[in-house]
Protein backbone atom coordinates (compact mmCIF):
# COMPACT_ATOMS: atom_id res chain seq x y z
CA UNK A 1 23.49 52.06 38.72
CA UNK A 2 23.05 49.60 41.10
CA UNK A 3 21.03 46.15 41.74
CA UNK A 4 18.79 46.27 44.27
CA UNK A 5 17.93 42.49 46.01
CA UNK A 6 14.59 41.42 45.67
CA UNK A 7 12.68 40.32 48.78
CA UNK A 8 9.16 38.33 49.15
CA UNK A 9 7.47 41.35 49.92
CA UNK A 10 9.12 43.29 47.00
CA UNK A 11 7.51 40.75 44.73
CA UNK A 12 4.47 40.55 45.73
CA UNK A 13 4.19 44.63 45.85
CA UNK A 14 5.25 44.16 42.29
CA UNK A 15 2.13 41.39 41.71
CA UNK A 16 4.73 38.68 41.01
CA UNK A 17 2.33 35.59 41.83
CA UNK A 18 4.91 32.90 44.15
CA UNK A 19 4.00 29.75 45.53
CA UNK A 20 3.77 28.47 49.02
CA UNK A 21 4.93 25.89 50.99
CA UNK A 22 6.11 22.64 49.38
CA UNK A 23 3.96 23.37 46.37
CA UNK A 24 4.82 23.16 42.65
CA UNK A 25 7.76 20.59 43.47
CA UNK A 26 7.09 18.12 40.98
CA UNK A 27 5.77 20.62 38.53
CA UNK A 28 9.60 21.75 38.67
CA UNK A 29 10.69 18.38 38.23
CA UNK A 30 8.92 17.17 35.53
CA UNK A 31 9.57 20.51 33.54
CA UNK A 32 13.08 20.36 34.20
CA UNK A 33 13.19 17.44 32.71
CA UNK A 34 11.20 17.93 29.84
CA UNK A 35 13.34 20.67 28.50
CA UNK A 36 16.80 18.68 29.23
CA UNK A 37 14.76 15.65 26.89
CA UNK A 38 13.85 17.81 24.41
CA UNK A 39 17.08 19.12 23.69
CA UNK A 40 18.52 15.35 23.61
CA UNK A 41 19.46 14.49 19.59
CA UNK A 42 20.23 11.33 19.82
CA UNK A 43 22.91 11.05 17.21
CA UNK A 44 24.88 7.76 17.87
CA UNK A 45 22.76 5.28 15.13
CA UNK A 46 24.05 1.72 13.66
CA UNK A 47 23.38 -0.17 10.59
CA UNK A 48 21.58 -3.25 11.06
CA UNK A 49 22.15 -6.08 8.05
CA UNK A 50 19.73 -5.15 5.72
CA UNK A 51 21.27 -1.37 6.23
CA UNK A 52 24.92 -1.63 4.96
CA UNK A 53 26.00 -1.75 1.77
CA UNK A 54 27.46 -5.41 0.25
CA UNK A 55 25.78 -7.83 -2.52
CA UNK A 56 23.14 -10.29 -0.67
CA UNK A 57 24.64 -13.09 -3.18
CA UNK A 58 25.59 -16.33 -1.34
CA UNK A 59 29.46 -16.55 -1.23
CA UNK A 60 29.88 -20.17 -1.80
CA UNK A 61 27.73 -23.35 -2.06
CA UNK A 62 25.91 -24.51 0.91
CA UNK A 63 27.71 -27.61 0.91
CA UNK A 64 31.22 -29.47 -0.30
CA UNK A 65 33.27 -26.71 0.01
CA UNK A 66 34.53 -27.64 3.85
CA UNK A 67 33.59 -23.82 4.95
CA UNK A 68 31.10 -23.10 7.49
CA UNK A 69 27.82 -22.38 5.77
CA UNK A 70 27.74 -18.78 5.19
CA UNK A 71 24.66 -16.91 3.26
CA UNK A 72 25.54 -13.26 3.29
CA UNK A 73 29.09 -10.99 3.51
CA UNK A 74 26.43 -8.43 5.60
CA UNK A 75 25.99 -10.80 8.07
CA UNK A 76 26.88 -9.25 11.83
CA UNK A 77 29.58 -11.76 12.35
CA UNK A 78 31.54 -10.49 9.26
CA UNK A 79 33.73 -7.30 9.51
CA UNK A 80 31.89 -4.48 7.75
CA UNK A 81 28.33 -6.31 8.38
CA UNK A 82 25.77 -5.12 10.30
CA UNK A 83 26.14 -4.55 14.01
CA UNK A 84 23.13 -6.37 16.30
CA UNK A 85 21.80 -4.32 19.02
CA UNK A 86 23.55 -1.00 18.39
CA UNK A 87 22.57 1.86 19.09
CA UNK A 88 19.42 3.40 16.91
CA UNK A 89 18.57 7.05 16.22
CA UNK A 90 14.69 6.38 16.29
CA UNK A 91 13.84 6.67 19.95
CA UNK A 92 11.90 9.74 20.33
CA UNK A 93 12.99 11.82 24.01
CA UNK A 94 10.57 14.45 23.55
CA UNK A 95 7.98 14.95 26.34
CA UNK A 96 5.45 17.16 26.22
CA UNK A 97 4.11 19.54 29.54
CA UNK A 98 0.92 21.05 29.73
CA UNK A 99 0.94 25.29 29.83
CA UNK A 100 -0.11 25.06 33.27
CA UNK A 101 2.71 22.64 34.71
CA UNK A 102 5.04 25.05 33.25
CA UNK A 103 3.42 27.52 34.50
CA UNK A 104 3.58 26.43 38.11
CA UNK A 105 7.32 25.37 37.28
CA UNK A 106 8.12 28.81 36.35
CA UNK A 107 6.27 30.52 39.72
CA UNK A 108 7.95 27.75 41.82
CA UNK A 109 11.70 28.39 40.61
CA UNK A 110 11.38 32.65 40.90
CA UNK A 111 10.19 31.50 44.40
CA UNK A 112 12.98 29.61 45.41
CA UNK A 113 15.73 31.55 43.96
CA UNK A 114 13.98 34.78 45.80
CA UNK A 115 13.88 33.28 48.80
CA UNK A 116 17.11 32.33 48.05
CA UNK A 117 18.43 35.63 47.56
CA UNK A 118 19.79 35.59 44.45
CA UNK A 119 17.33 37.69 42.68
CA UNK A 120 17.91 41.69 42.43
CA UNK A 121 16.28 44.30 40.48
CA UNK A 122 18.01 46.64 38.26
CA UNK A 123 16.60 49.69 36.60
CA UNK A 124 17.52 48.85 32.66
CA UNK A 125 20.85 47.43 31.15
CA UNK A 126 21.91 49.16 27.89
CA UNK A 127 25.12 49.38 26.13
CA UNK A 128 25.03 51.89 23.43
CA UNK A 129 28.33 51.19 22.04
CA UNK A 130 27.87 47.39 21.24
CA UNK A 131 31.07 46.72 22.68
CA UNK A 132 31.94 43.69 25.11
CA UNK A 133 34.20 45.78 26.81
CA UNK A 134 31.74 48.22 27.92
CA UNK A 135 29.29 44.99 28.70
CA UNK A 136 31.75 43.73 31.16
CA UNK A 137 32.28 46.83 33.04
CA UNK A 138 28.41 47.39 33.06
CA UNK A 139 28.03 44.23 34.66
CA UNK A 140 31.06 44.28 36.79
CA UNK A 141 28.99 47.04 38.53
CA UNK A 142 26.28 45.30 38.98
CA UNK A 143 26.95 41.53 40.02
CA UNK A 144 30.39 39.75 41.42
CA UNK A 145 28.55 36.49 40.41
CA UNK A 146 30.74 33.84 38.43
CA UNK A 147 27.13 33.15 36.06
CA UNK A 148 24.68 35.72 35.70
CA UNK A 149 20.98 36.13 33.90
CA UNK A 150 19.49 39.22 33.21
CA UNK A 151 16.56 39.70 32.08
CA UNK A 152 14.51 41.99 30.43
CA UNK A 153 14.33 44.05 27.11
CA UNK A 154 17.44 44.82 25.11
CA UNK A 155 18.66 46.98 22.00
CA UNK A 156 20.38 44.99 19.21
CA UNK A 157 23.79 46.88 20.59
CA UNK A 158 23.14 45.43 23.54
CA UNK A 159 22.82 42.05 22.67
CA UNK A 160 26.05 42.22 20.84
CA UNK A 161 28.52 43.60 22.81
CA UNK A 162 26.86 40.31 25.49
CA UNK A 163 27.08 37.57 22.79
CA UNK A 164 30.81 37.04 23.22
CA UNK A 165 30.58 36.66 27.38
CA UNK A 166 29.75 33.53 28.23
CA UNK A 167 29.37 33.91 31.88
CA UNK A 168 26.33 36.79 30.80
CA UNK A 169 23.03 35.66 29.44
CA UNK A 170 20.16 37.66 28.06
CA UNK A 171 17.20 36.90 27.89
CA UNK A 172 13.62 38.32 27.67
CA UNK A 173 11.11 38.29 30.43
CA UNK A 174 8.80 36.95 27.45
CA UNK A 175 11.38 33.83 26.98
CA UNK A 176 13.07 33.17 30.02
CA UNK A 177 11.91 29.70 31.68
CA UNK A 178 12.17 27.58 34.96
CA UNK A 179 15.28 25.51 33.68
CA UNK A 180 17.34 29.19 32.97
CA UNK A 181 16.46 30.40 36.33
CA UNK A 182 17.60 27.57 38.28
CA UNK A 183 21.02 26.95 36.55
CA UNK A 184 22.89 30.98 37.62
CA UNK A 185 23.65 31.31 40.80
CA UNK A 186 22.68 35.12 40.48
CA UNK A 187 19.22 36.80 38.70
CA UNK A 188 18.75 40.64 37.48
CA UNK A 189 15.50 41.87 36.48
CA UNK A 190 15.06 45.08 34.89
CA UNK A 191 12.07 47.24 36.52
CA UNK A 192 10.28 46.69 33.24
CA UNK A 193 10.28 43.19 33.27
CA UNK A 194 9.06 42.86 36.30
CA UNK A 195 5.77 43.24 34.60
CA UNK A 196 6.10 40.57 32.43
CA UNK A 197 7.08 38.13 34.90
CA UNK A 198 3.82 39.77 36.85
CA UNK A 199 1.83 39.10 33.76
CA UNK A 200 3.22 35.31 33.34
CA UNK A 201 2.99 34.01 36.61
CA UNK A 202 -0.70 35.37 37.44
């Protein structure tokens, strides 16, 4: 079994629906983006003064005791008091895309990375024995690339024996976005998936 690469007119025999010209750029961009934001968690979170824990009782009278005035142990300028202007875990990075930017994000990145080259066409990928072994050679015969995607549809022993390689993703044609096919330098399709993508980008 081998890859075969696939060219412009390829694709288009195959009803894959590309872009032309300059078009779809900032489609890309802001989709692109979107996923990377959506992913973001934003972990790293302070407590403020009225967050931490410690007794709001005054520590000492006001006045006559020669100490500066001091109305709170949770105050910021106290160890273990609140920290001012830390960071917060509220801000929301989500951003939302409509279907048809993504869409147009998704026809403009299989264009590129056809006209780059880097996409081939394989009949099927299947590893009966679920072993990553046997993956490796499979796709040793297939690809010299350092990352590779494949995608199309896979058997549960399939997507084992590929769960352990981390140079190897699969995906389905169903799943796979604009952000995935940009980031591996090299792109198998499986003959049936072609279909899907047909079916997606129309």
């Amino acid at each position: 079994m081998s890859a075969t690469v696939l060219s412009i007119d390829a694709a288009k025999q195959a009803n894959l629906n590309l872009v032309e010209g300059h078009k779809g750029k900032q489609a890309l961009h802001e989709t692109v983006v979107a996923y990377r934001a959506n992913r973001r968690q934003g972990n790293a979170h302070t407590k403020n003064r009225s967050e931490v824990a410690g007794s709001g009782k005054k520590l000492w009278n006001q006045k006559g005791t020669g100490n500066a005035r001091m109305g709170s142990k949770r105050s910021p300028i106290w160890s273990g008091g609140g920290v001012v202007f830390g960071p917060r875990n509220t801000t929301v990075w989500a951003k939302k895309t409509t279907k048809a930017t993504r869409k147009l994000a998704l026809r403009t990145a299989l264009t590129a990375r056809i006209n780059d080259g880097a996409v081939a066409t394989i009949p099927g990928l299947s590893v009966a024995d679920g072993k990553t072994k046997s993956f490796v050679s499979a796709v040793k015969g297939l690809s010299n690339a350092e990352k590779l995607l494949v995608i199309g549809s896979f058997d549960e022993n399939t997507f084992r024996s590929a769960r352990n390689v981390q140079s190897v993703q699969l995906i389905s044609a169903e799943d796979v976005n604009a952000e995935q096919l940009l980031n591996f330098p090299q792109v198998l399709v499986t003959t049936e998936a072609l279909t899907t993508l047909a079916r997606r980008t129309a």
